[in-house]
C-alpha atoms as a PDB file:
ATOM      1  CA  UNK A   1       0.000   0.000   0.000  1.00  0.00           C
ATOM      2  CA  UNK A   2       1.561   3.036  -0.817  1.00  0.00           C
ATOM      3  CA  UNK A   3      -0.148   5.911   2.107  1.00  0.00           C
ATOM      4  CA  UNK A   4       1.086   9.574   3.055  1.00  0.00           C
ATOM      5  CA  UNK A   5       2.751   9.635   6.348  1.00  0.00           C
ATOM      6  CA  UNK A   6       2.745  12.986   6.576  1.00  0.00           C
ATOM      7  CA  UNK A   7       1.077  15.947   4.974  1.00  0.00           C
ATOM      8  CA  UNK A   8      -2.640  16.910   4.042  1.00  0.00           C
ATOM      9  CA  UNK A   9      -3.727  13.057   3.224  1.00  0.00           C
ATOM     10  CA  UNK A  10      -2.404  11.782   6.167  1.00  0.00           C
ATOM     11  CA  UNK A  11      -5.357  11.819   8.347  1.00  0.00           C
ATOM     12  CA  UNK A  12      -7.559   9.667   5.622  1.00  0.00           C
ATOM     13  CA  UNK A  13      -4.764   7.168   4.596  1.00  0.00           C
ATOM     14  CA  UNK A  14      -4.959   6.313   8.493  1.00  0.00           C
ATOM     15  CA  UNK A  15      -8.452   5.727   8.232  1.00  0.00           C
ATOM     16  CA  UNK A  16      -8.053   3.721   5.150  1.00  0.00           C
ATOM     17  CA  UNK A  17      -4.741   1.594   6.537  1.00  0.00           C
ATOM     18  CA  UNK A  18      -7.509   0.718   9.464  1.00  0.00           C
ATOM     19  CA  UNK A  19      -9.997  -0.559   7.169  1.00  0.00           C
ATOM     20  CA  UNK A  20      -7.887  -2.300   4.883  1.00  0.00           C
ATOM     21  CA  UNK A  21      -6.057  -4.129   8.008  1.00  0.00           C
ATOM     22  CA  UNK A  22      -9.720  -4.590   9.858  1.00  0.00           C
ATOM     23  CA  UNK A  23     -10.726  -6.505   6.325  1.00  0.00           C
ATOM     24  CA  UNK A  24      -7.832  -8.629   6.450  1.00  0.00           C
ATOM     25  CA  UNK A  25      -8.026  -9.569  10.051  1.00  0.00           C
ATOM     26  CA  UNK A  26     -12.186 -10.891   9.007  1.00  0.00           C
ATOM     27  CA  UNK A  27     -10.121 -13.258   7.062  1.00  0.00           C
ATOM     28  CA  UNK A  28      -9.213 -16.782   8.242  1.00  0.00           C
ATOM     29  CA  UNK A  29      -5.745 -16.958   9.458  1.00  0.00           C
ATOM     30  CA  UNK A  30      -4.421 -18.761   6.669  1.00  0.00           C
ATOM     31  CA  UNK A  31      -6.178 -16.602   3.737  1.00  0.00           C
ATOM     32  CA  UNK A  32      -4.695 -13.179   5.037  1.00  0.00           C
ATOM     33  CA  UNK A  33      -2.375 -11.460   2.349  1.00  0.00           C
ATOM     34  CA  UNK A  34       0.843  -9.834   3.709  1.00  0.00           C
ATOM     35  CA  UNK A  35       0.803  -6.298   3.957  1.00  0.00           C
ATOM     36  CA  UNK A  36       3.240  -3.611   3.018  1.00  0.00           C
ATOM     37  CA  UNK A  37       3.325  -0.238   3.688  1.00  0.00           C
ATOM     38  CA  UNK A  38       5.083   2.326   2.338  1.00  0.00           C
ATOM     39  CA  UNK A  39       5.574   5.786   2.881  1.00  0.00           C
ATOM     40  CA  UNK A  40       3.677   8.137  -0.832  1.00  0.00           C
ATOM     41  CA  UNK A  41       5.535  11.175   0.436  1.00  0.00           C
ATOM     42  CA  UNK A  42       9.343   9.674   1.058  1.00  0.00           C
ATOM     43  CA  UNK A  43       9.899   8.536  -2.652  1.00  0.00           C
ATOM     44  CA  UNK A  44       8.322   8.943  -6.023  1.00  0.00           C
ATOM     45  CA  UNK A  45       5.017   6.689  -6.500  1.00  0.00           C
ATOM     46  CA  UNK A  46       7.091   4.558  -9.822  1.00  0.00           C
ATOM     47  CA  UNK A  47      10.032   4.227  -7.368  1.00  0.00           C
ATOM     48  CA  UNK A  48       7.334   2.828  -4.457  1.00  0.00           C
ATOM     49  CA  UNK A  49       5.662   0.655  -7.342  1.00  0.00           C
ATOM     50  CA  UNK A  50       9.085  -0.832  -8.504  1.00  0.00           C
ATOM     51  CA  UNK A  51      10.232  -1.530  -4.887  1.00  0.00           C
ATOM     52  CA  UNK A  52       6.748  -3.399  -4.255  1.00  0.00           C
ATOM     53  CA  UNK A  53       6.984  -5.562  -6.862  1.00  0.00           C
ATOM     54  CA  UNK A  54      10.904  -6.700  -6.004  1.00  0.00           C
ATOM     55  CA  UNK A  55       9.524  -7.142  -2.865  1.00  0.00           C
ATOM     56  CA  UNK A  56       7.150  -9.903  -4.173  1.00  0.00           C
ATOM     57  CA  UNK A  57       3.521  -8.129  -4.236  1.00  0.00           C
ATOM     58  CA  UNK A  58       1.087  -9.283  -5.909  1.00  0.00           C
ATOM     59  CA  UNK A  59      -1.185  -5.452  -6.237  1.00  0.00           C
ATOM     60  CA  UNK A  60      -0.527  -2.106  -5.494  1.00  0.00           C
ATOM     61  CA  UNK A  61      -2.814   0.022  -3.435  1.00  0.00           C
ATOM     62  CA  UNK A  62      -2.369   3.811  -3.857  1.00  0.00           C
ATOM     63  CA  UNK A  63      -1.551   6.235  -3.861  1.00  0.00           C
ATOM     64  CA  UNK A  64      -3.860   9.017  -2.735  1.00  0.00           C
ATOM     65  CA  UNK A  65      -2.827  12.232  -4.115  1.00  0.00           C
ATOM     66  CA  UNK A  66      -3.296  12.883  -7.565  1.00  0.00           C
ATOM     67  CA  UNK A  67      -0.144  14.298  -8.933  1.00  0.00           C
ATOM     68  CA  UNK A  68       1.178  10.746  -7.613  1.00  0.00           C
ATOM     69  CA  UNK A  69      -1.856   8.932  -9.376  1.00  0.00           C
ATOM     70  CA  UNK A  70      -1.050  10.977 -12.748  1.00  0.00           C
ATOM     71  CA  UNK A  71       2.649   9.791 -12.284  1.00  0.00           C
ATOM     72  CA  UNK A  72       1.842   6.313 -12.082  1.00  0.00           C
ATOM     73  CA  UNK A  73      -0.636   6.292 -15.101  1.00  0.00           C
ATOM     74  CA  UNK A  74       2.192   7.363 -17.356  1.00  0.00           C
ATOM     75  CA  UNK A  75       3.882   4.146 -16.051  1.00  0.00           C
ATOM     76  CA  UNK A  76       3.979   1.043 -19.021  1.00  0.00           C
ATOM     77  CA  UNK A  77       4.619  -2.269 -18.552  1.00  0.00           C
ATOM     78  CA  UNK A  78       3.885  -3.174 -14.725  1.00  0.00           C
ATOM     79  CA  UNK A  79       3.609  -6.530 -14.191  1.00  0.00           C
ATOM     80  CA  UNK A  80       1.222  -6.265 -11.757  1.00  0.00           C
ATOM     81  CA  UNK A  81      -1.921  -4.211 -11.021  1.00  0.00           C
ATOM     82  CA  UNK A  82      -2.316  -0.824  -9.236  1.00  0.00           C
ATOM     83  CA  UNK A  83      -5.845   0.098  -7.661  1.00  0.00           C
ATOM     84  CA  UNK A  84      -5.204   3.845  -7.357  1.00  0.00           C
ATOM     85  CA  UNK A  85      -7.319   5.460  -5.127  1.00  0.00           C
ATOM     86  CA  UNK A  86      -7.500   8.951  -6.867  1.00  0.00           C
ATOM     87  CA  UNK A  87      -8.233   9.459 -10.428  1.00  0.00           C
ATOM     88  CA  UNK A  88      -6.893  12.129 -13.063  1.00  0.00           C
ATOM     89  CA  UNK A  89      -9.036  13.905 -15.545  1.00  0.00           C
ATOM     90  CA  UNK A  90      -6.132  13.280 -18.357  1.00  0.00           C
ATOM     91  CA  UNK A  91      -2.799  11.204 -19.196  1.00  0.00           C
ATOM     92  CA  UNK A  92      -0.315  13.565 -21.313  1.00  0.00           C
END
């Protein structure tokens, strides 16, 4: 999951880390996915999406902001899906 730390979308990407750990925990032990968080506003969202994926995900969650969104829809050939949770009017 790629989440803000720090800065104006801070306060909702705790609320959505709770939910998205809450879901996981209504899961039997042995279904649970491993979760990984990292930090939207220490490194760029391709660098966060690349670093994910060496590190074995399976999906990307995030980010929030759009500017980081935008970023990662100008990203080809992932090998691996991203739900962002933003949207952008337009791809250049």
């Amino acid at each position: 999951m790629l989440l803000p730390e720090s800065g104006r979308f801070a306060d909702a990407a705790k609320v959505v880390r709770a939910g998205i750990i809450t879901a996981r925990e209504a899961d039997p032990p042995r279904r649970r996915p491993q979760l990984r968080f990292y930090d939207s506003t220490a490194d760029s969202p391709t660098t966060l999406v690349r670093k994910a994926i060496m590190n074995g995900a399976d999906l990307v969650i995030g980010p929030l902001q759009k500017p980081a969104v935008g970023k990662l829809a100008r990203l080809t050939g992932l090998s691996i899906p991203v739900l962002a949770m933003n949207h952008v009017s337009a791809v250049p």
